[in-house]
PDB file of N, CA and C in Angstrom:
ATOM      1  N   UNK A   1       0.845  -1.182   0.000  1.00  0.00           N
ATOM      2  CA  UNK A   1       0.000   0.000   0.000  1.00  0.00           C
ATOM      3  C   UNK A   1       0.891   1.246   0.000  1.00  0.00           C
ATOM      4  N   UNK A   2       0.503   2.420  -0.507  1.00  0.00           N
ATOM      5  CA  UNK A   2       0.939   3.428  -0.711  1.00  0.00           C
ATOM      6  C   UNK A   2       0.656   4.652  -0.115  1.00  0.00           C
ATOM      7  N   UNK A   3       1.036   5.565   0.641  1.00  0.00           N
ATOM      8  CA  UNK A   3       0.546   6.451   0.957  1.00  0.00           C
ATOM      9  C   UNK A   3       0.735   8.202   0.038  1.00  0.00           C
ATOM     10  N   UNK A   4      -0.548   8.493  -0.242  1.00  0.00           N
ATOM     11  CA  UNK A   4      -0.965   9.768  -0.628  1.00  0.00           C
ATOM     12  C   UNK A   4      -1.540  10.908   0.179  1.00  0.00           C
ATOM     13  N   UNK A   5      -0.826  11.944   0.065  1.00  0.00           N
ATOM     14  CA  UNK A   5      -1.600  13.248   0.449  1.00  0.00           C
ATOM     15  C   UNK A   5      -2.365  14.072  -0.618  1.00  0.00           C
ATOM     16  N   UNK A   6      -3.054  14.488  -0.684  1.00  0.00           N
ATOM     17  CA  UNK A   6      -3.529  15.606  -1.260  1.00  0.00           C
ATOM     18  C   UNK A   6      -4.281  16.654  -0.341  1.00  0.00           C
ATOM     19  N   UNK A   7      -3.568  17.842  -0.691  1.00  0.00           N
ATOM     20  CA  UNK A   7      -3.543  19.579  -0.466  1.00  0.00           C
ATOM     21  C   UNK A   7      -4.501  19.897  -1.369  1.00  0.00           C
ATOM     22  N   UNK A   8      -5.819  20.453  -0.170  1.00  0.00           N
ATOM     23  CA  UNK A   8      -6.677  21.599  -1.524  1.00  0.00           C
ATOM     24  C   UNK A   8      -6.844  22.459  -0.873  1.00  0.00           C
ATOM     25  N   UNK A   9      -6.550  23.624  -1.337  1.00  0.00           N
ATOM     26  CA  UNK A   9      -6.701  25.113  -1.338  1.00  0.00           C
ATOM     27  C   UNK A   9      -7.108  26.261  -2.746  1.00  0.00           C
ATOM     28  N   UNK A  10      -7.827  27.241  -1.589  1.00  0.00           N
ATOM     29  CA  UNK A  10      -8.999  27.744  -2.752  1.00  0.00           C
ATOM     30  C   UNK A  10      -7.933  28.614  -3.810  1.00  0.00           C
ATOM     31  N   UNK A  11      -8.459  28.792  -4.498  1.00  0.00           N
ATOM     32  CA  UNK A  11      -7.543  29.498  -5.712  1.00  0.00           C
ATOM     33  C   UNK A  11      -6.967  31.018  -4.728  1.00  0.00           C
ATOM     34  N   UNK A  12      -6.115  31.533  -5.460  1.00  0.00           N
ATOM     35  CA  UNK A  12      -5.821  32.895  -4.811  1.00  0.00           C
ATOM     36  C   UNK A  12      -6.349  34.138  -4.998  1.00  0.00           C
ATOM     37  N   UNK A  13      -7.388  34.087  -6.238  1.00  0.00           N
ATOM     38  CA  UNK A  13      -8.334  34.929  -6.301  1.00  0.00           C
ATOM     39  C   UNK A  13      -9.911  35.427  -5.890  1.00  0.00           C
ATOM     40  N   UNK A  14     -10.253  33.932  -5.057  1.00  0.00           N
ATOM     41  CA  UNK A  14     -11.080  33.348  -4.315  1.00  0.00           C
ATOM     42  C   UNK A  14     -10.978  33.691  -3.305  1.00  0.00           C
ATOM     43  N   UNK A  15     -12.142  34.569  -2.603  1.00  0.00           N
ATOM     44  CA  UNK A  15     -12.254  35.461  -1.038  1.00  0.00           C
ATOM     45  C   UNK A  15     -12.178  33.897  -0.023  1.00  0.00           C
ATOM     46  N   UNK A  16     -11.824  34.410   0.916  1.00  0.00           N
ATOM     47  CA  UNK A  16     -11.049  33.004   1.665  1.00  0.00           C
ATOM     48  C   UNK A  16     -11.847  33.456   3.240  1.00  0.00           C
ATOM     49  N   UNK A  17     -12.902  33.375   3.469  1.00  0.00           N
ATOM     50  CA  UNK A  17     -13.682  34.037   4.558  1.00  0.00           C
ATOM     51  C   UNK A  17     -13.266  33.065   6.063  1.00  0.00           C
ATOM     52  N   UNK A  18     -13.123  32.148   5.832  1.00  0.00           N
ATOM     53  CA  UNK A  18     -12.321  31.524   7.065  1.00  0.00           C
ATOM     54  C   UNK A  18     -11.155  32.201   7.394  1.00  0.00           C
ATOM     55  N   UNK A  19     -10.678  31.739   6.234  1.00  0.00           N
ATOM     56  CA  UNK A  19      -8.757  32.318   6.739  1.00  0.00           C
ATOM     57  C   UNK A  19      -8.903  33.534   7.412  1.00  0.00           C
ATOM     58  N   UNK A  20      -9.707  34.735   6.276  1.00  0.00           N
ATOM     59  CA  UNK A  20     -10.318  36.058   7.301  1.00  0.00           C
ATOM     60  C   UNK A  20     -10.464  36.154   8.738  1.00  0.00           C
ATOM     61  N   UNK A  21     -11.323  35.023   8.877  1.00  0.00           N
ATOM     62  CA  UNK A  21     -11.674  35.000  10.364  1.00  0.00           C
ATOM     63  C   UNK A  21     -10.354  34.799  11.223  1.00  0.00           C
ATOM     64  N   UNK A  22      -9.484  33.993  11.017  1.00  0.00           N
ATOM     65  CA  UNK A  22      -8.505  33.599  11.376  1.00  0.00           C
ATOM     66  C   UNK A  22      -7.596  34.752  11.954  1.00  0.00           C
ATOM     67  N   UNK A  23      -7.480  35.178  10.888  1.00  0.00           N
ATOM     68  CA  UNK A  23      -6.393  36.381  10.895  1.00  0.00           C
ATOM     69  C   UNK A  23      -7.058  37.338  11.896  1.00  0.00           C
ATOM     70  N   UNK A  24      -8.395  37.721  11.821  1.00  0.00           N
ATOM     71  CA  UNK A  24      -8.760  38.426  12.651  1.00  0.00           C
ATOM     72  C   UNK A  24      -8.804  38.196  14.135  1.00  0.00           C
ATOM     73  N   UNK A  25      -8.850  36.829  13.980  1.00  0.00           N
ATOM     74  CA  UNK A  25      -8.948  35.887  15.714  1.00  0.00           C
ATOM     75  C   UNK A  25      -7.407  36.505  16.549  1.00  0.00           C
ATOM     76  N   UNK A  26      -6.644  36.155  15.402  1.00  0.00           N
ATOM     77  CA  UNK A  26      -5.019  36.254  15.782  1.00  0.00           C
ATOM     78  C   UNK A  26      -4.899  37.468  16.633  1.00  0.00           C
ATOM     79  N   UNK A  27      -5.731  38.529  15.933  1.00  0.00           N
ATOM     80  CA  UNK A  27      -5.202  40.089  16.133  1.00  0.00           C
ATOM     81  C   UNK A  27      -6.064  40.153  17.623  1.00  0.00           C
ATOM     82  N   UNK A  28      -7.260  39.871  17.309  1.00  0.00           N
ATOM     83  CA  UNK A  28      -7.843  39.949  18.797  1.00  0.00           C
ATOM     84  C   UNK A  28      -7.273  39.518  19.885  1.00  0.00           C
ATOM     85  N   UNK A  29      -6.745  38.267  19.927  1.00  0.00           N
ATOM     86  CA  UNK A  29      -6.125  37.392  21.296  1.00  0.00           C
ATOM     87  C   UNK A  29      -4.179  38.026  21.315  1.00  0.00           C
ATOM     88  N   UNK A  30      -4.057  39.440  20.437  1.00  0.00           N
ATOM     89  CA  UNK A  30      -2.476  40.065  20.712  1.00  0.00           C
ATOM     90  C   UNK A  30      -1.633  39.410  19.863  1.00  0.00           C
ATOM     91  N   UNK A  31      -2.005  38.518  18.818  1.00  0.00           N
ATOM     92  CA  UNK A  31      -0.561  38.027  17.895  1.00  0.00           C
ATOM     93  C   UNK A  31      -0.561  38.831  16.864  1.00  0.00           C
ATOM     94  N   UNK A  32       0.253  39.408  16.668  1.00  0.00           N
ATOM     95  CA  UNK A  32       0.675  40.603  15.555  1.00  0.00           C
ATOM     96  C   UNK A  32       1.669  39.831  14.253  1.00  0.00           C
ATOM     97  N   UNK A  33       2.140  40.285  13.202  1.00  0.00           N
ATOM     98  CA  UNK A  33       2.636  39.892  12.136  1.00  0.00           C
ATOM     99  C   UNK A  33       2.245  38.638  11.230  1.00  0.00           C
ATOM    100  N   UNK A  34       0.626  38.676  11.508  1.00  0.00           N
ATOM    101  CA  UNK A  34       0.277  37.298  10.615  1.00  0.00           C
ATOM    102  C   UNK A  34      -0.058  38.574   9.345  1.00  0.00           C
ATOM    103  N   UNK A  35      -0.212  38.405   8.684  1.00  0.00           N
ATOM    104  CA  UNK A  35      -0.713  39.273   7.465  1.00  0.00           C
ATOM    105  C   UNK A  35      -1.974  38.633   6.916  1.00  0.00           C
ATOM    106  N   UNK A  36      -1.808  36.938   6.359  1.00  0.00           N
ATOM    107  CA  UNK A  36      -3.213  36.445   5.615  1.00  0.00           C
ATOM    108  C   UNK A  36      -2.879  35.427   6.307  1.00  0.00           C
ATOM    109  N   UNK A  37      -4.307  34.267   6.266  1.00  0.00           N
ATOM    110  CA  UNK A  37      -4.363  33.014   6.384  1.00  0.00           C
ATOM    111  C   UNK A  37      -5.066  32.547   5.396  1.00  0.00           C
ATOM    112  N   UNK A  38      -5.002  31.784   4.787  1.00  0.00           N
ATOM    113  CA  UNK A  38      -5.780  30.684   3.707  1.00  0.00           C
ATOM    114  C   UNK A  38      -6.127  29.544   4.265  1.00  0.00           C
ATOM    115  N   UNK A  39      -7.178  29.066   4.531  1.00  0.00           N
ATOM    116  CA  UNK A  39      -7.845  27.938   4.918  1.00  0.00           C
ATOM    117  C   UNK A  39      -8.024  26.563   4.024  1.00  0.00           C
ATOM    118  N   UNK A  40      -7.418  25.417   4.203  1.00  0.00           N
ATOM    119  CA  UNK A  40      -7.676  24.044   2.632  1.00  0.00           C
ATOM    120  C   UNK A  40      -8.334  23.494   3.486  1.00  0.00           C
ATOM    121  N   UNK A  41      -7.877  22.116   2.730  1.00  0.00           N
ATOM    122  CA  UNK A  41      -8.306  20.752   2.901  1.00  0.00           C
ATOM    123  C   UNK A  41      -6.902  19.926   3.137  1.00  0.00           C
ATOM    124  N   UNK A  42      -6.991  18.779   4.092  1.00  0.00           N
ATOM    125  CA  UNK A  42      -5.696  17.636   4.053  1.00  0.00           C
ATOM    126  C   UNK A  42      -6.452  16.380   3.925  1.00  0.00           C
ATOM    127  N   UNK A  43      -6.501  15.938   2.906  1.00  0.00           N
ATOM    128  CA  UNK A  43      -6.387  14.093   2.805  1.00  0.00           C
ATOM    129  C   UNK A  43      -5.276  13.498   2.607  1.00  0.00           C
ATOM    130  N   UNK A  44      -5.276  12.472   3.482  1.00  0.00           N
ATOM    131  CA  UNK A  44      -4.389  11.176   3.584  1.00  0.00           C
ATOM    132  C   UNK A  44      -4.860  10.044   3.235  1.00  0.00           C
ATOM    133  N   UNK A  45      -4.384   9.206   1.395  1.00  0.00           N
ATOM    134  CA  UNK A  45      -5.211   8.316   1.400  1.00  0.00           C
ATOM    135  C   UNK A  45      -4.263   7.195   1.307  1.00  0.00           C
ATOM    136  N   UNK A  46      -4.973   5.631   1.725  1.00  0.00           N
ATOM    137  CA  UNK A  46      -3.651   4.837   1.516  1.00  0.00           C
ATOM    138  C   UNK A  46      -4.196   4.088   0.144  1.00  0.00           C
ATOM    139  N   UNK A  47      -3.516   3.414  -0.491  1.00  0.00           N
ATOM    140  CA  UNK A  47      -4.044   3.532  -1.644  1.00  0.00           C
ATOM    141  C   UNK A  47      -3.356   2.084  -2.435  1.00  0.00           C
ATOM    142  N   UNK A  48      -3.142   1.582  -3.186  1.00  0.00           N
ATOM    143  CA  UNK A  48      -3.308   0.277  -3.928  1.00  0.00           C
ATOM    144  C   UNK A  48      -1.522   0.861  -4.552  1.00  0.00           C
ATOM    145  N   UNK A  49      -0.753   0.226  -4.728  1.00  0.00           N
ATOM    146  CA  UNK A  49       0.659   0.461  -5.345  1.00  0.00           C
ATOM    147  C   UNK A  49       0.293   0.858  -7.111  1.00  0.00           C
ATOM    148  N   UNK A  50      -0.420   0.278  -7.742  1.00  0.00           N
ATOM    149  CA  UNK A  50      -0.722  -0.014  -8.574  1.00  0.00           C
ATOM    150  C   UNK A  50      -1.485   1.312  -9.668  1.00  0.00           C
ATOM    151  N   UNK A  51      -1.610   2.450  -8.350  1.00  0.00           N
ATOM    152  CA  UNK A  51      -2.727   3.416  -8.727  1.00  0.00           C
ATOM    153  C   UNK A  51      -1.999   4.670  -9.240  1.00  0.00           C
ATOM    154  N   UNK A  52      -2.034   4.769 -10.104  1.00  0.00           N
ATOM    155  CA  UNK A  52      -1.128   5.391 -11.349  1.00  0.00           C
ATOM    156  C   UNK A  52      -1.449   6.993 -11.091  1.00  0.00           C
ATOM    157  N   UNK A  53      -0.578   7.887 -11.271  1.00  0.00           N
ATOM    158  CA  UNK A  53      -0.519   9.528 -11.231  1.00  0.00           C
ATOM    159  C   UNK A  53      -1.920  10.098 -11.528  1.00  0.00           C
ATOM    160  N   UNK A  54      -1.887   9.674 -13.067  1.00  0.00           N
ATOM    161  CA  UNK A  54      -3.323  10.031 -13.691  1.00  0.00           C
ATOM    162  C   UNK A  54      -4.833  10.082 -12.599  1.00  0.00           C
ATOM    163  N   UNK A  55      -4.808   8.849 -12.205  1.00  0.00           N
ATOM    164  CA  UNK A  55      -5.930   8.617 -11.487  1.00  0.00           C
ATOM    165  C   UNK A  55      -5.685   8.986 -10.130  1.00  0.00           C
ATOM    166  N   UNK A  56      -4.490   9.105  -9.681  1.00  0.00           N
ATOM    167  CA  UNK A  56      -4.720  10.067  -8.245  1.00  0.00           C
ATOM    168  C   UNK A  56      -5.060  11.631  -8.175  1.00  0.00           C
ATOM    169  N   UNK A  57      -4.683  12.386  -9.840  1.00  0.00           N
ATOM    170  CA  UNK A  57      -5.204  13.599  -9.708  1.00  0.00           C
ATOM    171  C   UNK A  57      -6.756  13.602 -10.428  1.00  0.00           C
ATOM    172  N   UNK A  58      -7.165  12.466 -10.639  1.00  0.00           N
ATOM    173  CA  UNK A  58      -8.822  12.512 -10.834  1.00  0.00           C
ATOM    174  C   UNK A  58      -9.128  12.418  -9.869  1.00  0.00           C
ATOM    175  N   UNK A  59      -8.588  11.536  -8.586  1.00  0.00           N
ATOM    176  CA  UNK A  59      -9.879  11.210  -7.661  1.00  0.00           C
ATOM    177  C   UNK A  59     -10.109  13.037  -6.964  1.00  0.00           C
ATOM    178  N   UNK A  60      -8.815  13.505  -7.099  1.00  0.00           N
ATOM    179  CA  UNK A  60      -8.457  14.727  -6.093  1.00  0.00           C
ATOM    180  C   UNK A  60      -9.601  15.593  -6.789  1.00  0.00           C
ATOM    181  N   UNK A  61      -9.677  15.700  -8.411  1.00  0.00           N
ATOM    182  CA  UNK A  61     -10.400  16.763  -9.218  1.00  0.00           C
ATOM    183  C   UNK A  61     -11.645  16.273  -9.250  1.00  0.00           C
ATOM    184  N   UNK A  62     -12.155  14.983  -9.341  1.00  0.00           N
ATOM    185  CA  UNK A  62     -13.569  15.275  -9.501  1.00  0.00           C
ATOM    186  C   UNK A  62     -14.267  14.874  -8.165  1.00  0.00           C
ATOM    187  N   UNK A  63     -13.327  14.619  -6.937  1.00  0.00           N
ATOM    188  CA  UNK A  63     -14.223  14.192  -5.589  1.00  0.00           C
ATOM    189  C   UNK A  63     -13.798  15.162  -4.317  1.00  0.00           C
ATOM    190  N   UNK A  64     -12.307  15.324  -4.392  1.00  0.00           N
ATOM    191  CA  UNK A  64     -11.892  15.981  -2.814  1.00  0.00           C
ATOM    192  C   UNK A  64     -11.687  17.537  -3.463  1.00  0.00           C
ATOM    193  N   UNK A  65     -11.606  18.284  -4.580  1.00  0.00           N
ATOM    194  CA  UNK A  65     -11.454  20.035  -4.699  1.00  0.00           C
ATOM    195  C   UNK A  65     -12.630  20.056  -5.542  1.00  0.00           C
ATOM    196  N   UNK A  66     -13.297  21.415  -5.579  1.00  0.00           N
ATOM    197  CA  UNK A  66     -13.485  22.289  -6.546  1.00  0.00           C
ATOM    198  C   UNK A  66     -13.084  22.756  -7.743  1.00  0.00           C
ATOM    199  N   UNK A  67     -12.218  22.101  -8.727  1.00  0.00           N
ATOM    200  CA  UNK A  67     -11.875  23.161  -9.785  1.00  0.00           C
ATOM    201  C   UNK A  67     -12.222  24.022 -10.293  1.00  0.00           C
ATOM    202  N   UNK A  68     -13.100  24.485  -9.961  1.00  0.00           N
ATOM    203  CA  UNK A  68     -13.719  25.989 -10.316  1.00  0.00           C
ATOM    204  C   UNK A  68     -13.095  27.196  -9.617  1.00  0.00           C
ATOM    205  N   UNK A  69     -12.977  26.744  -7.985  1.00  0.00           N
ATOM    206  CA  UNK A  69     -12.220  27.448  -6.984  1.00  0.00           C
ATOM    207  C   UNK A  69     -11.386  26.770  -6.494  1.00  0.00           C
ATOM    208  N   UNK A  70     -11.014  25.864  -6.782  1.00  0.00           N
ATOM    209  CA  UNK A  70      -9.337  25.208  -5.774  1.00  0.00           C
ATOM    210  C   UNK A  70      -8.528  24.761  -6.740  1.00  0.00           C
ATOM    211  N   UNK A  71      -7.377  24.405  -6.095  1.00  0.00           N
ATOM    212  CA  UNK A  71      -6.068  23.818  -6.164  1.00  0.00           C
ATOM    213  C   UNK A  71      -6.007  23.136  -5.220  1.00  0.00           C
ATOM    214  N   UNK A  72      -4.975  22.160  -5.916  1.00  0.00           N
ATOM    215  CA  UNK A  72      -4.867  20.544  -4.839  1.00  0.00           C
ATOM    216  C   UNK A  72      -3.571  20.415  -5.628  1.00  0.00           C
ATOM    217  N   UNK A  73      -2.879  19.655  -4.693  1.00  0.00           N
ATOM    218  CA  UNK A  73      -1.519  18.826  -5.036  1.00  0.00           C
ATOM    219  C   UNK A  73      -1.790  17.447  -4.638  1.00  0.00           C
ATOM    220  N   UNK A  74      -1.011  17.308  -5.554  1.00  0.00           N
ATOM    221  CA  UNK A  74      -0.612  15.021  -4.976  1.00  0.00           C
ATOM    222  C   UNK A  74       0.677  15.098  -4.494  1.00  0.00           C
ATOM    223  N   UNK A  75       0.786  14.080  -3.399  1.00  0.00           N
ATOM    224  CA  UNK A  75       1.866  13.752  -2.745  1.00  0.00           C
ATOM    225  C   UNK A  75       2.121  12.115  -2.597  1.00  0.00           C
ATOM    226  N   UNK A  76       2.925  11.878  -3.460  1.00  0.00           N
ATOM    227  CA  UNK A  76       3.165  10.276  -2.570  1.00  0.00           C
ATOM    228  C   UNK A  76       3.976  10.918  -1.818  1.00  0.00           C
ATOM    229  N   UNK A  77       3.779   9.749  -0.234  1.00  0.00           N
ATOM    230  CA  UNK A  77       4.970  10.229   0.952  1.00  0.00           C
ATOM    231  C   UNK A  77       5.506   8.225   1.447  1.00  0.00           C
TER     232      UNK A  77
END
């Protein structure tokens, strides 16, 4: 078995209203020098040896992101 990550995060032109919140949380509770936060997704999948590039960035594009608004990476680790 194999292990995969995939990273999804919203595009960078895409208002990111979590991360917002975030950043704003920071400033309230006194932590200074965050500038932005961007909010994703982390999956960890384990996966069949056998399961070829191609089809690990389908499962990512048509089940775990948005392509309309995200980005995702593959990771074997």
């Amino acid at each position: 078995m194999a292990r995969v990550v995939v990273d999804v995060m919203p595009k960078p032109e895409i208002l990111d209203p979590q991360g917002q919140a975030v950043t704003r949380a920071l400033t309230r509770i006194g932590i200074g020098g965050v500038a932005d936060v961007r909010q994703g997704k982390h999956f960890e999948l384990e996966v069949d040896d056998s399961l070829d590039d191609e089809t690990l960035h389908r499962i990512a594009g048509d089940l775990l992101a948005n392509p309309v608004i995200e980005d995702w990476t593959v990771t074997r680790v």
